[in-house]
N, C-alpha and C. Protein backbone atom coordinates (compact mmCIF):
# COMPACT_ATOMS: atom_id res chain seq x y z
N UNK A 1 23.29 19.47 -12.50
CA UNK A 1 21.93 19.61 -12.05
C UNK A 1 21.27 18.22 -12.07
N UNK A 2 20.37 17.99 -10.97
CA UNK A 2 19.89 16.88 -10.75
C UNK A 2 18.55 17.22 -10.15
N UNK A 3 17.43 15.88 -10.66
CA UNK A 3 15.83 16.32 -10.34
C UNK A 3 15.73 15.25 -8.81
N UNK A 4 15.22 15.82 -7.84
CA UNK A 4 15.01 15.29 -7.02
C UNK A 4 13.62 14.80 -6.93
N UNK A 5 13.42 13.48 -6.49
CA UNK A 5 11.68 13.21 -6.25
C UNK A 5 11.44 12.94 -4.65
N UNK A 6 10.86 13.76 -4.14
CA UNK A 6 10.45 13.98 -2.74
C UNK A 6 9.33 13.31 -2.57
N UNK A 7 8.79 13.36 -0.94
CA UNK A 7 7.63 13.09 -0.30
C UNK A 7 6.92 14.45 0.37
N UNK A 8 6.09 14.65 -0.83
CA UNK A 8 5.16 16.28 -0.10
C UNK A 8 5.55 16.60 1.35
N UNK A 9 4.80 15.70 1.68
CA UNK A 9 4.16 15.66 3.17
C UNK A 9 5.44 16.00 4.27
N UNK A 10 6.68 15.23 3.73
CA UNK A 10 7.96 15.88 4.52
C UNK A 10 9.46 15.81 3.89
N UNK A 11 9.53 16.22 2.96
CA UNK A 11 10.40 16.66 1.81
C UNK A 11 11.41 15.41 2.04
N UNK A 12 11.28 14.26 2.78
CA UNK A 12 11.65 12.96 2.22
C UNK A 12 12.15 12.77 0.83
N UNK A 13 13.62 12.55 0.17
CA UNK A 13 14.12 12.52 -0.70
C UNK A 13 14.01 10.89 -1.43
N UNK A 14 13.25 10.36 -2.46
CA UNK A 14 13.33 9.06 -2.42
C UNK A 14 14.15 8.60 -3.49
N UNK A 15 14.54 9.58 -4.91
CA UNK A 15 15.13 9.15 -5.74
C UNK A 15 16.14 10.22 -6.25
N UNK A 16 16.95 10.58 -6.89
CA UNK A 16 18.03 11.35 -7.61
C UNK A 16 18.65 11.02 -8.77
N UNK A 17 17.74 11.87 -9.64
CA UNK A 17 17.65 11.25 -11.35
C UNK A 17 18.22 12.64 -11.76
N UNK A 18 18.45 11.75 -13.47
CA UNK A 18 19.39 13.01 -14.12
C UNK A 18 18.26 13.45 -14.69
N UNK A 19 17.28 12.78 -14.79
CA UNK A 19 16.46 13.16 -15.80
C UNK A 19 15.14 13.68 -15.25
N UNK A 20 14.26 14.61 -15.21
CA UNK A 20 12.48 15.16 -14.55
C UNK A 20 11.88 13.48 -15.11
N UNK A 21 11.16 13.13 -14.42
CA UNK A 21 10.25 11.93 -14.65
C UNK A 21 9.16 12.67 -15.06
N UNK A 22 8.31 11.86 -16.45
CA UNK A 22 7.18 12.31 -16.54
C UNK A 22 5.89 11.62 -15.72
N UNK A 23 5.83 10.61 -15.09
CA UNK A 23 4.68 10.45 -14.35
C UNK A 23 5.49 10.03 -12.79
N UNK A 24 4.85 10.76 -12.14
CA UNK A 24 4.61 10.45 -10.67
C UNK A 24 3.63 10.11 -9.78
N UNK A 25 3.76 9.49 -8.49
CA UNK A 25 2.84 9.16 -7.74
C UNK A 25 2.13 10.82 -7.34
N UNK A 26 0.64 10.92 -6.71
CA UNK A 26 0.40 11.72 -6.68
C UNK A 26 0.94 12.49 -5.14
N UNK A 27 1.58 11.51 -4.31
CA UNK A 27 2.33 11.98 -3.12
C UNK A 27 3.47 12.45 -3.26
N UNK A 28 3.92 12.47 -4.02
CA UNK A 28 5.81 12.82 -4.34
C UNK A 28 5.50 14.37 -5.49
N UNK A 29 6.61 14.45 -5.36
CA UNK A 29 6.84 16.57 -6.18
C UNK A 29 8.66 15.68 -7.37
N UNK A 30 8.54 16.73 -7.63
CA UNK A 30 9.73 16.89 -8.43
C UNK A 30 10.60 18.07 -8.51
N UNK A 31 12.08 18.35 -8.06
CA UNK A 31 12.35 19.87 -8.22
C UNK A 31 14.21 19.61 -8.39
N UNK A 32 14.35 20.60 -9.30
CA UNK A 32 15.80 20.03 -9.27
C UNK A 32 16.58 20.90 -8.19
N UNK A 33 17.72 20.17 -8.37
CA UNK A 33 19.04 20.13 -6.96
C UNK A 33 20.29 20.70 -7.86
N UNK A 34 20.91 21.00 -7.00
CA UNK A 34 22.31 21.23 -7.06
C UNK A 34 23.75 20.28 -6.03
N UNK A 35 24.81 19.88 -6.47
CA UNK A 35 25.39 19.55 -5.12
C UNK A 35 24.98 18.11 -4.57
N UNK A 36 24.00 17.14 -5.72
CA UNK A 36 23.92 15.92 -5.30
C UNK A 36 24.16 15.22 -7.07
N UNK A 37 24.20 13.57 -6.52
CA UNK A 37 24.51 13.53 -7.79
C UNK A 37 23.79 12.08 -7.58
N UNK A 38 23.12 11.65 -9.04
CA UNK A 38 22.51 10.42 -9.19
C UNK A 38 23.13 9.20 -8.25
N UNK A 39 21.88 8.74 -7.60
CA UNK A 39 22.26 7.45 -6.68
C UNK A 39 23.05 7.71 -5.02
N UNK A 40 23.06 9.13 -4.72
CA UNK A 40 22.97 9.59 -4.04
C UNK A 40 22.20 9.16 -2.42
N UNK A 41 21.03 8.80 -3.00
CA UNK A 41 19.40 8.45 -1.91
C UNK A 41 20.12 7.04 -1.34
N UNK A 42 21.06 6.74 -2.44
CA UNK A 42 21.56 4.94 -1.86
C UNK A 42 22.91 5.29 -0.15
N UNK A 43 23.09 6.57 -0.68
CA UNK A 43 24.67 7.06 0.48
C UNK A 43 23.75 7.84 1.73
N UNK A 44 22.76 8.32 1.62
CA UNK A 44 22.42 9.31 2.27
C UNK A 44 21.02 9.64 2.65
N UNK A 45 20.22 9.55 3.84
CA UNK A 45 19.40 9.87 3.81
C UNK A 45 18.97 11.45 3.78
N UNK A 46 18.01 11.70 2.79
CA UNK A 46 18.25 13.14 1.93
C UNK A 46 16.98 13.71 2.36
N UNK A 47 16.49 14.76 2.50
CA UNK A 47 15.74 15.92 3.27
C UNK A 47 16.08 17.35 2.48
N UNK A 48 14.85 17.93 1.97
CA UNK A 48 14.66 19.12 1.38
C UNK A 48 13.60 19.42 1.87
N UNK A 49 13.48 20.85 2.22
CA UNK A 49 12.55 22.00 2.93
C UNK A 49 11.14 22.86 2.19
N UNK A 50 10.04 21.86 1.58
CA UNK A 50 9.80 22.82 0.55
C UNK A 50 9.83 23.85 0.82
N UNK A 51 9.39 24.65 1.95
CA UNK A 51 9.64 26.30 1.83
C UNK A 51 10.34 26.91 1.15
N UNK A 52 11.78 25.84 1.10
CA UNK A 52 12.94 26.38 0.57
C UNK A 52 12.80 26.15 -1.48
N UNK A 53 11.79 25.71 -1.74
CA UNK A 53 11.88 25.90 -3.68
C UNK A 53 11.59 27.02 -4.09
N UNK A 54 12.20 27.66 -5.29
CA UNK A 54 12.02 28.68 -5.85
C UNK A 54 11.84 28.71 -6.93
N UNK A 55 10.84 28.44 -8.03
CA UNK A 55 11.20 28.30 -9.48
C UNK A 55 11.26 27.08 -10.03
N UNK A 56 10.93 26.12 -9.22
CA UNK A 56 11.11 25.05 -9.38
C UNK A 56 12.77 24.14 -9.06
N UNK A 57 13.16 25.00 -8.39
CA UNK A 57 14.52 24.46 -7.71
C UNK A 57 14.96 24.85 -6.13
N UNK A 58 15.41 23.79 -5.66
CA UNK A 58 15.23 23.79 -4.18
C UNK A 58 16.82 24.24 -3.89
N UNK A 59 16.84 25.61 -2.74
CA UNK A 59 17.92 25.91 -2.53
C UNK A 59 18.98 25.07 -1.87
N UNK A 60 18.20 24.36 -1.06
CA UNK A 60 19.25 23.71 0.22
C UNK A 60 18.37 22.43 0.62
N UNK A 61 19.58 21.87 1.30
CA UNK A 61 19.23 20.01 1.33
C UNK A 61 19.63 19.69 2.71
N UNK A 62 19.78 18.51 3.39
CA UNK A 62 20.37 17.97 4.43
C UNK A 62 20.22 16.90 3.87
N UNK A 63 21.56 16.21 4.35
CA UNK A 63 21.59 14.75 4.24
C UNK A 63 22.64 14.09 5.64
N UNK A 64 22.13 12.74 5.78
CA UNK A 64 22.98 12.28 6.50
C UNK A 64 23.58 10.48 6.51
N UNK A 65 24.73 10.77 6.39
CA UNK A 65 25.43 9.26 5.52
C UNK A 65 25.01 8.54 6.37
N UNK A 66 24.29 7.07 5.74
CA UNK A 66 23.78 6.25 6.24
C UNK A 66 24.90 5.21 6.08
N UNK A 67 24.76 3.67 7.21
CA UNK A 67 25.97 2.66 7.37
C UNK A 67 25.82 1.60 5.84
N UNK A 68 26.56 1.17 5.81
CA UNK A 68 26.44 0.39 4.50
C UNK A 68 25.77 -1.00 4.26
N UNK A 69 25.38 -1.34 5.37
CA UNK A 69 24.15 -2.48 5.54
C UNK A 69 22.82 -1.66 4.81
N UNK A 70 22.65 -0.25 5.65
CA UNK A 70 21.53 0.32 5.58
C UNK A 70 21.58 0.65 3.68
N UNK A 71 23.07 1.32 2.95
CA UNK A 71 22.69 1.27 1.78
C UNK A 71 22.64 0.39 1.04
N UNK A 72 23.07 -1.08 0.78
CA UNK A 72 23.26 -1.90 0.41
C UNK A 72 21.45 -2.54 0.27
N UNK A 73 20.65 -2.40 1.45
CA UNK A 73 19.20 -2.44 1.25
C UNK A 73 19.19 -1.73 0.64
N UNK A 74 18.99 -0.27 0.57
CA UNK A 74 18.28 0.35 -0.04
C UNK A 74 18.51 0.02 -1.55
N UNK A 75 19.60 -0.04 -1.68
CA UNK A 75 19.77 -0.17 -3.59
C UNK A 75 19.01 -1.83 -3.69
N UNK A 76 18.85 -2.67 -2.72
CA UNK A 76 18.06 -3.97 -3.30
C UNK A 76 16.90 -3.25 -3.14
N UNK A 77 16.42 -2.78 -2.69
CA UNK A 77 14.79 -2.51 -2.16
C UNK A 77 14.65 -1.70 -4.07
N UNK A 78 15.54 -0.44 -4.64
CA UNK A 78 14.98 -0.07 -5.25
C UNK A 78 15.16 -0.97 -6.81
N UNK A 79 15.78 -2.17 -6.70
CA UNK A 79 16.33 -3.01 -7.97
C UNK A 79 14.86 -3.82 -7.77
N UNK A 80 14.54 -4.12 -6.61
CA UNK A 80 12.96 -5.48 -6.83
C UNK A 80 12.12 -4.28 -6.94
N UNK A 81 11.97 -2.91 -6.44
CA UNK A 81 10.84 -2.25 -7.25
C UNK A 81 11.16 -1.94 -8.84
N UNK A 82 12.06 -1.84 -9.26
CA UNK A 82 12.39 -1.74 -10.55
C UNK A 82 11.80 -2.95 -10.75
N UNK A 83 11.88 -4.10 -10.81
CA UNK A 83 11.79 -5.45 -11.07
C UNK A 83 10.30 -5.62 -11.38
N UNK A 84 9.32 -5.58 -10.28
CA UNK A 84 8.04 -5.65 -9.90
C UNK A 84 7.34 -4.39 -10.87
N UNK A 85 7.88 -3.24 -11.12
CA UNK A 85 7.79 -2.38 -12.09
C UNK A 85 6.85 -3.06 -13.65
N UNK A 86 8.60 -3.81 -14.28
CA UNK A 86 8.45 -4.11 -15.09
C UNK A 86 7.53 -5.32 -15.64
N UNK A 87 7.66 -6.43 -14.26
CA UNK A 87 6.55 -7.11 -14.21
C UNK A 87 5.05 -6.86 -14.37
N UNK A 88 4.61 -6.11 -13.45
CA UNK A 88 3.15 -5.70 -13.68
C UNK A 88 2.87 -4.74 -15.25
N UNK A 89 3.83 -4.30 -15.84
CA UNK A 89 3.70 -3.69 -17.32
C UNK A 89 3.40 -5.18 -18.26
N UNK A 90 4.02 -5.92 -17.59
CA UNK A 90 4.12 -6.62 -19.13
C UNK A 90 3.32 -7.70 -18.60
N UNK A 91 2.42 -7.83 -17.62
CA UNK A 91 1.02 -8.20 -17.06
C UNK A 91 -0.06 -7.24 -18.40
N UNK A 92 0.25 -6.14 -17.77
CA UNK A 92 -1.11 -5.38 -18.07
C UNK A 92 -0.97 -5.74 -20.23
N UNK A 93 0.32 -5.53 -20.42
CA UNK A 93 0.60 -5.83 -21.96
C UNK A 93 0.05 -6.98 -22.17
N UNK A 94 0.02 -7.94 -21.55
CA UNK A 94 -0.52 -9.39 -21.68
C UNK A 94 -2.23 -9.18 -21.69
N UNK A 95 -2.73 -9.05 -20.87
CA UNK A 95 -4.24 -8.85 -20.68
C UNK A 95 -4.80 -7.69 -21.51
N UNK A 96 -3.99 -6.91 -22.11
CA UNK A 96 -4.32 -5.67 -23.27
C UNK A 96 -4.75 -6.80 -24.70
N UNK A 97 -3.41 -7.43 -24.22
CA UNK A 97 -3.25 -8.21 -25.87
C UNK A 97 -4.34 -9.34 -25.98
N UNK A 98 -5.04 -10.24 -24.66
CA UNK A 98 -6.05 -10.72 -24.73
C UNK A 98 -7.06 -10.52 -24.55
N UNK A 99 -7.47 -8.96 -24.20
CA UNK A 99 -8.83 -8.42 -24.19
C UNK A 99 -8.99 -8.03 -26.13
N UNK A 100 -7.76 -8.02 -26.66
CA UNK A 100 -7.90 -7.67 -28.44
C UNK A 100 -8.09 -8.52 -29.26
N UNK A 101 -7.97 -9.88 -28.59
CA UNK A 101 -7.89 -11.14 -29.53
C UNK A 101 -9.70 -11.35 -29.55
């Protein structure tokens, strides 16, 4: 079992974690999968139906294997948002720590 994080608006698949995330953007859902497996979003562009959730788990998926230029971006695209992530945290940790001094 795997938690998928979608795009409401058109069940756009953007990530495939083992784990439910506790905070999300307020545009994206969360619902787990069957039949995919972490890092997945990097092989495949992935599509779920919300109509199709039940319980908080989505019956059925489409995907379609993308060329390896195309995944090879995608896994950089999601390593500099990881990156930029951690940067702006340890911004805001910085300006926490000098609004206390």
């Amino acid at each position: 079992m795997v938690y998928l994080k979608y795009r409401k608006k058109d069940g756009y698949v953007v990530a495939v974690l083992a784990e439910a995330p506790t905070d999300i953007e307020e545009e994206y859902d969360i619902v787990e999968a069957e039949g995919l497996r972490v890092g997945s979003e990097f092989e495949f562009v992935i599509y779920i139906d919300p109509k199709e959730i039940k319980d908080g788990k989505v019956r059925s998926h489409y995907a379609v294997r993308m060329g390896p230029p195309q995944e090879e971006m995608m896994k950089k695209i999601n390593q500099v948002e990881a990156e930029n992530k951690q940067r702006i945290e340890k911004v805001e940790d910085d300006i926490k720590s000098i609004k206390e001094k």
